[in-house]
C-alpha atoms as a PDB file:
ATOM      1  CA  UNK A   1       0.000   0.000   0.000  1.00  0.00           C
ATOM      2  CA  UNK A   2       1.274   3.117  -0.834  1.00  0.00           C
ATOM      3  CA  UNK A   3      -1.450   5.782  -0.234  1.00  0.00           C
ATOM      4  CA  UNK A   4      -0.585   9.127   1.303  1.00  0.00           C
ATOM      5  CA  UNK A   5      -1.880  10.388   3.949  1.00  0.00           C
ATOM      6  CA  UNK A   6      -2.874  13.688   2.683  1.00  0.00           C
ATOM      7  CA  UNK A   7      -2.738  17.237   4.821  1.00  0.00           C
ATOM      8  CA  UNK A   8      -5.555  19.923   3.802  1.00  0.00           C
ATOM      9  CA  UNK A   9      -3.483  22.863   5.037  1.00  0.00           C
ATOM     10  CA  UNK A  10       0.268  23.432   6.313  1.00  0.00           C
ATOM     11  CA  UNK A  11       0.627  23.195   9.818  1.00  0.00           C
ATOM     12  CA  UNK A  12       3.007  26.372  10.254  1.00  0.00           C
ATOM     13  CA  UNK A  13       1.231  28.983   8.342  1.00  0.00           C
ATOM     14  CA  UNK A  14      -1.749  27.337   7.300  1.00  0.00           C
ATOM     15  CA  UNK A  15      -1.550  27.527   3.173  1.00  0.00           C
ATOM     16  CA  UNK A  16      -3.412  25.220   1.551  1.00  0.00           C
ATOM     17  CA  UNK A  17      -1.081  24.605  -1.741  1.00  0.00           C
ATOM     18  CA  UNK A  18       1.135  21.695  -0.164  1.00  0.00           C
ATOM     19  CA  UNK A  19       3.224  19.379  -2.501  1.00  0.00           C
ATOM     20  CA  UNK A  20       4.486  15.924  -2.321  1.00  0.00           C
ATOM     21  CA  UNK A  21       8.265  16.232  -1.008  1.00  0.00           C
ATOM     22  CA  UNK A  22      10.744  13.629  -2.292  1.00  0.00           C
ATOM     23  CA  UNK A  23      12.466  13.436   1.008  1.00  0.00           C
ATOM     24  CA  UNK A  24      10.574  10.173   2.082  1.00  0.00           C
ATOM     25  CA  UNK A  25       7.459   8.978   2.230  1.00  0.00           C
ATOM     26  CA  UNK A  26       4.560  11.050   4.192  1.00  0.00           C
ATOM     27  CA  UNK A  27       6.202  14.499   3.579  1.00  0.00           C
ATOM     28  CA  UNK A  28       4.945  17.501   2.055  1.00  0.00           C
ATOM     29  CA  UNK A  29       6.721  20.751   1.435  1.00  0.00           C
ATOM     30  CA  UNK A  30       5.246  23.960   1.888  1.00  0.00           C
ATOM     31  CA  UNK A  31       6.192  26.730  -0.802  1.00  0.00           C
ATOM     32  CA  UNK A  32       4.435  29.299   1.175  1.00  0.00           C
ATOM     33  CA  UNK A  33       6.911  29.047   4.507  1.00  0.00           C
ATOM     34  CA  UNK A  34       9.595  26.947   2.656  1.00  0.00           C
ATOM     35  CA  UNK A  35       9.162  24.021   5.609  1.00  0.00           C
ATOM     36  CA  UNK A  36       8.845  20.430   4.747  1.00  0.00           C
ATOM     37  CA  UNK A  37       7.121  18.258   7.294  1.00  0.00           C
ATOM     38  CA  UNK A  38       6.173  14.909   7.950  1.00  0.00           C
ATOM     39  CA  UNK A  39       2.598  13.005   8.464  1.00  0.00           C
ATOM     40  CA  UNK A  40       2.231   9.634   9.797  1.00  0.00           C
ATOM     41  CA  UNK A  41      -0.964   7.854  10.095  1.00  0.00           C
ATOM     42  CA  UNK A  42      -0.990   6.228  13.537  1.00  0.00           C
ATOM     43  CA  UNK A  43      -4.551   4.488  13.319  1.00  0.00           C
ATOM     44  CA  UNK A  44      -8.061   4.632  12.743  1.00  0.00           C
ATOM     45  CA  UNK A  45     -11.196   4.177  15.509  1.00  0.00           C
ATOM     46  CA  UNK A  46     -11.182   4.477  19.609  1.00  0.00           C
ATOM     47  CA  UNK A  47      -8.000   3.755  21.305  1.00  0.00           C
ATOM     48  CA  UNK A  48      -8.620   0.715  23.726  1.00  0.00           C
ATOM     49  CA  UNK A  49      -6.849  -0.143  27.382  1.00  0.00           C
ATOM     50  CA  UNK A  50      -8.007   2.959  29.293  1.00  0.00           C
ATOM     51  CA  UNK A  51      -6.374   5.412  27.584  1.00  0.00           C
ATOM     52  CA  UNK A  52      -8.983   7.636  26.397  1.00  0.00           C
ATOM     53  CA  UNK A  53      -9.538  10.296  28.958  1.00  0.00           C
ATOM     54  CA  UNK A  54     -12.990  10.928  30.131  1.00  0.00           C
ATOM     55  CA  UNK A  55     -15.869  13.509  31.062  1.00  0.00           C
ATOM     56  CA  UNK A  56     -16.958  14.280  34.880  1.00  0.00           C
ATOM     57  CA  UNK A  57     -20.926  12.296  34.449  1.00  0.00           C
ATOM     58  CA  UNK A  58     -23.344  15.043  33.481  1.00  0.00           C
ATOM     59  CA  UNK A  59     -20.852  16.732  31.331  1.00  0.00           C
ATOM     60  CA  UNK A  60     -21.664  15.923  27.414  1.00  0.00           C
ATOM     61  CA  UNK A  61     -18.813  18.737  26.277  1.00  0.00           C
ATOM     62  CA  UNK A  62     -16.414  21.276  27.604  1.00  0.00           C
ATOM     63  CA  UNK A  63     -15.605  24.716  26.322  1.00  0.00           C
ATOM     64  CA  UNK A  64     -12.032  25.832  26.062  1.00  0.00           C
ATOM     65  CA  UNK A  65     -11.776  29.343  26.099  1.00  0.00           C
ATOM     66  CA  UNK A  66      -9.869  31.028  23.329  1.00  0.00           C
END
């Protein structure tokens, strides 16, 4: 398999017109901020073993002020 794992905007400046860098698999060059970064797909669905942290009861979602 050999499917990238594609970014939608660069995660330094935030421009949207990413390319495919050469320098190995997963990165992406920005010509915006001249950075080339790396993406890595660690998994898809709900992490299992107790890991996933969780809400006081009564609390369906929690603002985070800006």
């Amino acid at each position: 398999m050999s499917e990238r794992a594609v970014p939608f905007y660069c995660p330094y400046c935030g421009e949207e017109d990413l390319r495919p860098a050469e320098a190995s698999h997963g990165s992406w060059y920005c010509p915006d901020c001249l950075r080339t970064f790396s993406l890595k797909l660690v998994g898809i669905g709900v992490p299992t073993g107790g890991s996933t942290p969780r809400l006081p009861p009564g609390t369906a979602h929690v603002e985070v002020p800006r």
